[in-house]
Protein backbone atom coordinates (compact mmCIF):
# COMPACT_ATOMS: atom_id res chain seq x y z
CA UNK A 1 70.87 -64.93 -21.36
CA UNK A 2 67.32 -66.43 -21.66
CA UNK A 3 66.57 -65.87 -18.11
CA UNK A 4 67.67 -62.45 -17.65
CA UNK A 5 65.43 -61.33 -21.31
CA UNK A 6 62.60 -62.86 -19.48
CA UNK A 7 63.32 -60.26 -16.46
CA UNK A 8 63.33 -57.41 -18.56
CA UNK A 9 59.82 -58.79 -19.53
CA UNK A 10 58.98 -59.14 -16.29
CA UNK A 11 60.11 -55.46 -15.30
CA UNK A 12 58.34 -53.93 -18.15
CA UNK A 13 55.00 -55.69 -17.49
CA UNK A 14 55.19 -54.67 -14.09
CA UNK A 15 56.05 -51.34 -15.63
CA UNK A 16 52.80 -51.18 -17.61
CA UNK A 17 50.57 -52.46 -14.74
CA UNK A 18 51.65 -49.56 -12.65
CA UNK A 19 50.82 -47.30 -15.05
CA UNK A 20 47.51 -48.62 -16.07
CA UNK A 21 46.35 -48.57 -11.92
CA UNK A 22 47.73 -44.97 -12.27
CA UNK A 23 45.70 -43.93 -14.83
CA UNK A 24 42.73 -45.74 -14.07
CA UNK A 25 43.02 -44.30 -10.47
CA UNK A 26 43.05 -40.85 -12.03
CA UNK A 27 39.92 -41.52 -13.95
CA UNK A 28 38.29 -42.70 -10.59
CA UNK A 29 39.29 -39.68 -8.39
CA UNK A 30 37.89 -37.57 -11.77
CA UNK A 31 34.51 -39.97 -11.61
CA UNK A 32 33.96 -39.07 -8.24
CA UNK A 33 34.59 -35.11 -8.42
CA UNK A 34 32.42 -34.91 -11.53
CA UNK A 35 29.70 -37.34 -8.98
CA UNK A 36 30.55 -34.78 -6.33
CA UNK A 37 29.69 -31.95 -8.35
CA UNK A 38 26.74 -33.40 -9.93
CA UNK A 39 25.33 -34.53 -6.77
CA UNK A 40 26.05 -30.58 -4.89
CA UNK A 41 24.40 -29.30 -8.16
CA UNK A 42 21.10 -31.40 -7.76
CA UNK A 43 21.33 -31.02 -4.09
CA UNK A 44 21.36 -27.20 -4.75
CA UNK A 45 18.77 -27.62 -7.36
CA UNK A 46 16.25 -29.22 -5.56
CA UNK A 47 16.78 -27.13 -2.27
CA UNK A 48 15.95 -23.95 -4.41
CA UNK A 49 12.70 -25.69 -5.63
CA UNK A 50 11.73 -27.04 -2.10
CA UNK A 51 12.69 -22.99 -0.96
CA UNK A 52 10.51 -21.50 -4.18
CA UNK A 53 7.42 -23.97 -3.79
CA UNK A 54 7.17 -22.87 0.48
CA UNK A 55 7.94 -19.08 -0.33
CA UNK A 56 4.95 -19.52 -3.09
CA UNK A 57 2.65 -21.73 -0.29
CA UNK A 58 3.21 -19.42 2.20
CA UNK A 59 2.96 -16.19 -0.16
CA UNK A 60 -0.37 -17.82 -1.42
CA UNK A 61 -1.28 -18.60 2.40
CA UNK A 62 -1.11 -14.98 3.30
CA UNK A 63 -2.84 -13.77 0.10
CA UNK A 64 -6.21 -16.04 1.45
CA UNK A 65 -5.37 -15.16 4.88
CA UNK A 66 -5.87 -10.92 3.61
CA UNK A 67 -8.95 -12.38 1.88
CA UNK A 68 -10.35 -14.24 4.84
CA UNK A 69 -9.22 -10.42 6.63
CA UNK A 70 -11.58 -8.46 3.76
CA UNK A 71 -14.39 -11.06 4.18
CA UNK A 72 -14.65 -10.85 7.78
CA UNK A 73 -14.49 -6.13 7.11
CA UNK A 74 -17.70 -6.64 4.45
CA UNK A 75 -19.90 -8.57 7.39
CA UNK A 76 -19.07 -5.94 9.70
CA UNK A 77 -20.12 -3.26 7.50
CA UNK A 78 -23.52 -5.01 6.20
CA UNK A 79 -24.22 -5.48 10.02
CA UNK A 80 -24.01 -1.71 9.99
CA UNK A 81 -27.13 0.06 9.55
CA UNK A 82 -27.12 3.03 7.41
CA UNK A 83 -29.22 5.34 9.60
CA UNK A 84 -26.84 4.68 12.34
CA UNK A 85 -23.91 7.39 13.34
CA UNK A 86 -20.41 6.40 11.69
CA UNK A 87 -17.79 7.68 14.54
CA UNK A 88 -14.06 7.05 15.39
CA UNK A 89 -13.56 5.72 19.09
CA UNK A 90 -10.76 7.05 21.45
CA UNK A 91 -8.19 4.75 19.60
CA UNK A 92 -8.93 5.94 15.97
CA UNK A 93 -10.82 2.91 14.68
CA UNK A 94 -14.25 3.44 12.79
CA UNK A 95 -16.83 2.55 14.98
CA UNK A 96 -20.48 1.87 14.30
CA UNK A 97 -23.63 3.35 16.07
CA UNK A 98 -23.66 2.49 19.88
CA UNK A 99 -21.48 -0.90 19.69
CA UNK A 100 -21.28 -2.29 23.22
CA UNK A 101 -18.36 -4.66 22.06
CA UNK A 102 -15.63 -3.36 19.74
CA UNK A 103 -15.15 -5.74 17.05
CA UNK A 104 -11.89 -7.71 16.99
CA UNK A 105 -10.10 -6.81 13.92
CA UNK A 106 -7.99 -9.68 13.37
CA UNK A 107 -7.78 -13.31 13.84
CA UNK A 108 -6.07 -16.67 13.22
CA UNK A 109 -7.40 -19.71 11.02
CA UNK A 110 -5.03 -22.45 9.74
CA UNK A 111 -1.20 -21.63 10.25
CA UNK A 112 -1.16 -17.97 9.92
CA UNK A 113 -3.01 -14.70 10.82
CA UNK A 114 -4.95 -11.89 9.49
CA UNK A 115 -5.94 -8.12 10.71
CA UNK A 116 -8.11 -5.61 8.99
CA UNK A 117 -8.34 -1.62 9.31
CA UNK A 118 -11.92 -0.16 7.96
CA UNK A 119 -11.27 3.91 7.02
CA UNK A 120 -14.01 6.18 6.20
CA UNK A 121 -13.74 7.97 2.30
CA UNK A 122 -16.29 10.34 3.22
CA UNK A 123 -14.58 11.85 6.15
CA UNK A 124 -11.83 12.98 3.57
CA UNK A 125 -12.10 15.95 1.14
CA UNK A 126 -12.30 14.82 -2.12
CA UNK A 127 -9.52 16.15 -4.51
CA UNK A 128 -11.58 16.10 -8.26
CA UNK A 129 -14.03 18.34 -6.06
CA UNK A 130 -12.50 20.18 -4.07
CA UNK A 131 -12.28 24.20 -4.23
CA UNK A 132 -9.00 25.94 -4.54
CA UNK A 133 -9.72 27.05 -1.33
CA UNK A 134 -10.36 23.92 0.56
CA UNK A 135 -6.88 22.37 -0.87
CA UNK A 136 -4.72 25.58 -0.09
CA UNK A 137 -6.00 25.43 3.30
CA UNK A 138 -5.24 21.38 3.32
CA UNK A 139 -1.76 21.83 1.87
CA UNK A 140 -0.50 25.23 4.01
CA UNK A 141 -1.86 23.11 7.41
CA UNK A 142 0.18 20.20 6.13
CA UNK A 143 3.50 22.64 5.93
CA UNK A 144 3.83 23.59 2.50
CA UNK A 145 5.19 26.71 1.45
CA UNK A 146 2.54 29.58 0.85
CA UNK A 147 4.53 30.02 -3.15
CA UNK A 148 4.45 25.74 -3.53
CA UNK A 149 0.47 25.59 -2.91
CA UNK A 150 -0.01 28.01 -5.50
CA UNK A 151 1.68 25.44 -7.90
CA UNK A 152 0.33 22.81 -6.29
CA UNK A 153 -3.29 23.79 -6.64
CA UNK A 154 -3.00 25.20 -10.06
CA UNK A 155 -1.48 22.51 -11.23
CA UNK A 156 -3.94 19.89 -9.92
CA UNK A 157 -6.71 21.71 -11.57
CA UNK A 158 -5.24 21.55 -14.77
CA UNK A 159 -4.16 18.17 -14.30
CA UNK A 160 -8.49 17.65 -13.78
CA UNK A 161 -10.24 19.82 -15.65
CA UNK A 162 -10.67 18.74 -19.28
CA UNK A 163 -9.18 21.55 -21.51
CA UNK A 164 -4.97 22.86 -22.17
CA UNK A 165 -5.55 26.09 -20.87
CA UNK A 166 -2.96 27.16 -18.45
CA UNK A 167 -3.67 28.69 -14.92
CA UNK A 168 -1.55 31.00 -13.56
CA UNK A 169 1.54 28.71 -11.82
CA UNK A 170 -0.61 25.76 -13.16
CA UNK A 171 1.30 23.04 -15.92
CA UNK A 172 -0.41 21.61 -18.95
CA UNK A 173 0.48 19.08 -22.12
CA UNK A 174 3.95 21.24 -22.87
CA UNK A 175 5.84 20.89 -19.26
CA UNK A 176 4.69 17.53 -18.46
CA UNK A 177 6.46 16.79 -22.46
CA UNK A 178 9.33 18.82 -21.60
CA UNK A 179 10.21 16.53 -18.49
CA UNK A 180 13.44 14.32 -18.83
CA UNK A 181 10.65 11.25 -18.41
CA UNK A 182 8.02 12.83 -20.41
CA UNK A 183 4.22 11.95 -19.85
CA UNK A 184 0.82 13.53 -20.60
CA UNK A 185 -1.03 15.61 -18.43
CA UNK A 186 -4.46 13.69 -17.87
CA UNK A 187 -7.12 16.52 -18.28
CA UNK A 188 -9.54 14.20 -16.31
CA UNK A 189 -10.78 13.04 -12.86
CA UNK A 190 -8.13 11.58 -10.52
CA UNK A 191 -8.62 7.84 -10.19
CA UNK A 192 -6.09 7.04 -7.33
CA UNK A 193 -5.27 9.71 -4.63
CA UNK A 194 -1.67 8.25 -5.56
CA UNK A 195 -1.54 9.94 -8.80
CA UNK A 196 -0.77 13.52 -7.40
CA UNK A 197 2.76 12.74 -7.56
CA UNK A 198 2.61 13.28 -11.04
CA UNK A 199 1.18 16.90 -10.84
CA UNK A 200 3.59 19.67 -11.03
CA UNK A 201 5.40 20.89 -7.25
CA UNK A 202 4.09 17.36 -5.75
CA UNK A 203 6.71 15.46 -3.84
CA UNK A 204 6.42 11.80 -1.74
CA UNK A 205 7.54 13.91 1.35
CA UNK A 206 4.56 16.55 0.31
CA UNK A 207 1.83 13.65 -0.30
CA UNK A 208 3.21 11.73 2.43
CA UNK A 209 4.78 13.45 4.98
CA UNK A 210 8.45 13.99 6.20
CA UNK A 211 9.81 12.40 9.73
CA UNK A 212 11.20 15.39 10.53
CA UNK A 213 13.47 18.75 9.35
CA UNK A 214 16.83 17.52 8.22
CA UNK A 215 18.28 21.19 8.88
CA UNK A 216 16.96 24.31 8.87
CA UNK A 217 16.35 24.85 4.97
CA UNK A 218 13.93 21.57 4.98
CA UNK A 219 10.41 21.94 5.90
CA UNK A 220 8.59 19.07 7.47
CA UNK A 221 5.48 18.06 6.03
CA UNK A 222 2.28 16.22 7.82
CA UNK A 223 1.03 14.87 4.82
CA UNK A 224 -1.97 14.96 2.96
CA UNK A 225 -2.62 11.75 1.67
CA UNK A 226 -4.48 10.52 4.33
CA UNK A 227 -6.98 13.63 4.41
CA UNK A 228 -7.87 13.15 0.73
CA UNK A 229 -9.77 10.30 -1.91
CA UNK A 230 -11.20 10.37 -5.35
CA UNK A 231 -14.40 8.42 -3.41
CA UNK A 232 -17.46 10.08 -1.59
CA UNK A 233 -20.85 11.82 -1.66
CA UNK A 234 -19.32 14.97 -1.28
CA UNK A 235 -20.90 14.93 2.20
CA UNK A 236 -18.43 15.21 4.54
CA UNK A 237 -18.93 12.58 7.68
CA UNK A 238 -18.17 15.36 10.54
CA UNK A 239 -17.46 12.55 12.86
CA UNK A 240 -14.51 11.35 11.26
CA UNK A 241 -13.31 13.99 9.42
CA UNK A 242 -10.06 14.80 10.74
CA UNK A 243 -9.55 18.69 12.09
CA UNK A 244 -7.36 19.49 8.89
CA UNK A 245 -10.46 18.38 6.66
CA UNK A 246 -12.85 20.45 9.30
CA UNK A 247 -10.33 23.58 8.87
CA UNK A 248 -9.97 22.60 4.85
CA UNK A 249 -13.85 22.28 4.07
CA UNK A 250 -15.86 23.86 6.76
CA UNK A 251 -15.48 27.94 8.14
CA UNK A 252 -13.73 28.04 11.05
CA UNK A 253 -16.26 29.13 13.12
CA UNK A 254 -18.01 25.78 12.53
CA UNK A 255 -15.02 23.59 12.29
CA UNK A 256 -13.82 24.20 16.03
CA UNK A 257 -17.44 23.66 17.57
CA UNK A 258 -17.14 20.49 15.72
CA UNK A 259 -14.14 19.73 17.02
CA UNK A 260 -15.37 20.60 20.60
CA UNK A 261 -18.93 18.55 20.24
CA UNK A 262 -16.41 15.12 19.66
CA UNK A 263 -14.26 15.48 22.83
CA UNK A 264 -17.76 14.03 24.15
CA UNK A 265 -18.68 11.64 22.19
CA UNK A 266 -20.11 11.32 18.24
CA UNK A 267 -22.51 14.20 17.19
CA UNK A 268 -25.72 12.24 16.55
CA UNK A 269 -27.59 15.89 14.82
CA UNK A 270 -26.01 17.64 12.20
CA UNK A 271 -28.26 20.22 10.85
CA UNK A 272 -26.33 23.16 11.86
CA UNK A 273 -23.59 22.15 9.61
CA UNK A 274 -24.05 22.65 5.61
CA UNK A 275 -23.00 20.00 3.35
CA UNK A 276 -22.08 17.04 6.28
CA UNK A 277 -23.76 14.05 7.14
CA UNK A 278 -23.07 11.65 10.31
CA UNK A 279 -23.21 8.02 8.52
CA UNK A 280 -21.03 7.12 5.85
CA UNK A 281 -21.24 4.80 2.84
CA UNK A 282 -17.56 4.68 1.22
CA UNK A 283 -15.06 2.37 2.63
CA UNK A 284 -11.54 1.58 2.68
CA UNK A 285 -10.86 -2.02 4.04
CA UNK A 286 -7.10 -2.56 4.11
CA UNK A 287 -6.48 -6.22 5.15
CA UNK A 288 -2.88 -8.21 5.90
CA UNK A 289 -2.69 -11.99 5.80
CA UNK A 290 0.46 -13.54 7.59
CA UNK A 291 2.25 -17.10 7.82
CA UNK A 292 2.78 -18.23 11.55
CA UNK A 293 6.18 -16.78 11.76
CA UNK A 294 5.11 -13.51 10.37
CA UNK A 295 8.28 -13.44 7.88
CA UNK A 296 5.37 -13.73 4.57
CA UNK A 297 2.78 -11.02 4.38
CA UNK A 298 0.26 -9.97 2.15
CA UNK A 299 -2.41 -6.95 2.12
CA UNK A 300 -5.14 -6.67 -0.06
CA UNK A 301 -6.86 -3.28 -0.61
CA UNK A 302 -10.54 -2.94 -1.12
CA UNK A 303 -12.76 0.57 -1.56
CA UNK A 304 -16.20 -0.30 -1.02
CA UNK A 305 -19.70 1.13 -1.26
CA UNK A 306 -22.43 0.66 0.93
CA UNK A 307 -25.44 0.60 -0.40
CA UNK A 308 -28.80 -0.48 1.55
CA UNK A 309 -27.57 -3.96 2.25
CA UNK A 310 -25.60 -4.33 -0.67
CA UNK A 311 -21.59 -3.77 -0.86
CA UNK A 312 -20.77 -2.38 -4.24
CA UNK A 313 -16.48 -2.71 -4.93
CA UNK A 314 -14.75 0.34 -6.73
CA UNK A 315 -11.17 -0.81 -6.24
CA UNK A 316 -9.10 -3.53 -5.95
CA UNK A 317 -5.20 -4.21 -5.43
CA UNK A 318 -4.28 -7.25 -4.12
CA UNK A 319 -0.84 -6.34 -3.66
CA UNK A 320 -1.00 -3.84 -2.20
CA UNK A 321 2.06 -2.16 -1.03
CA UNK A 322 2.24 0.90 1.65
């Protein structure tokens, strides 16, 4: 009788051991998921920091890279004397008096690369000067609708001149209010060629240009952006004007013997032609810094004047997006 109550002791100790392993197996398999997962987290954690501080070298990288880009713009344009004849070469670029070597607009330094475009304000028509006139012709060249200049130009001389009166198909203080995102009109000089998409009858596809006609109800539009700036002299550089600023500002008379005198070179005397000049002081540098692989980019935007041998800076964006 002894023997066998000592068996039942037995059986139930071995009974309790076997649970206890159980369990404290359990609690080891659960140690070692919560491990897992802590481990996967910090894992994560850190990758995602390691990822955040190389996007923010590289993005950093590409910003000094631009800068080294906008540096390397202002030397050229001190080398360039004032007296001497602004022109663009066969290939578009701005080139300076009679440059035997083009200057290479881009170049490498550390891990990454920069390249810099130089564009001439004052071979642009400026739009807080303009005449009514000048911008119709600008806008119907560019493929807008004879009825949408109308707006167009009324509307951008309201939007500049500093009173509420109304032209006729122009927009004051109570439509820009009665938009469903309602803003003032300015009544003041543009700043930013980029703020016409605020006047009244403005679209991106107007200030920008269209690809191409979707069907036969769209229009495609050139684009004016590109022939307009809030910057200049109001001298207009004849050499790099492009021929829809020559047909915008000039009669046509003297806009196609301009246009003619360039297929041979850059007109070096100007005195025929009223209110042009053949050098030109305001500058657009436009400079893009990039890592080695080219994946992180950065452009800085810089409108300069030239003065003498001094570079005077009237904008800055060093983000610049477009």
């Amino acid at each position: 009788m002894h023997h066998s109550n000592n068996a039942g002791r037995i059986s139930f100790a071995g009974s309790f051991n076997n649970e206890s392993g159980g369990v404290a197996l359990v609690l080891v398999v659960w140690v070692i998921v919560v491990l897992t997962a802590i481990v996967g987290e910090f894992a994560y954690t850190m990758r995602t920091e390691i990822n955040i501080a190389r996007n923010f070298k590289e993005e950093e990288e590409a910003y000094q890279l631009a800068l080294a880009g906008v540096e390397k713009a202002k030397m050229e344009l001190l080398s360039a004397k004032m007296t001497e004849v602004m022109y663009l070469d066969e290939n578009g670029a701005l080139s300076f008096g009679e440059e035997e070597i083009k200057p290479e607009r881009k170049g490498e330094l550390g891990n990454g690369t920069y390249e810099y475009k130089i564009l001439d304000e004052d071979g642009k028509l400026n739009i807080n000067t303009a005449t009514e006139q000048q911008l119709s012709k600008l806008f119907n060249d560019s493929g807008v609708d004879v009825t949408d200049v109308d707006v167009i130009v009324a509307s951008i001389f309201d939007w500049r001149d500093d009173n509420d009166l109304h032209r006729t198909n122009g927009a004051e203080e109570d439509y820009y209010r009665s938009l469903d995102n309602p803003y003032s009109c300015k009544d003041g000089q543009f700043d930013t060629v980029e703020e016409l998409i605020m006047v009244k009858g403005m679209s991106e596809e107007i200030l920008y240009g269209s690809k191409e006609k979707k069907d036969d109800d769209d229009e495609a539009y050139t684009g004016v952006a590109n022939h307009l700036t809030v910057y200049g002299s109001n001298l207009l550089n004849i050499n790099t004007a492009s021929e829809n600023v020559l047909n915008a500002s000039l009669d046509q008379v003297n806009a196609q013997q301009i246009i003619i005198m360039r297929e041979t070179g850059p007109i070096y005397n100007n005195r025929n032609f009223k209110m042009t000049k053949i050098s030109s002081e305001y500058f657009t540098i436009l400079s893009t810094g990039k890592n080695k692989e080219g994946s992180v980019k950065r452009t800085v935007k810089s409108v300069v004047r030239l003065k003498e041998s001094d570079l005077e800076t009237l904008y800055w964006n060093d983000n610049f997006i477009g």
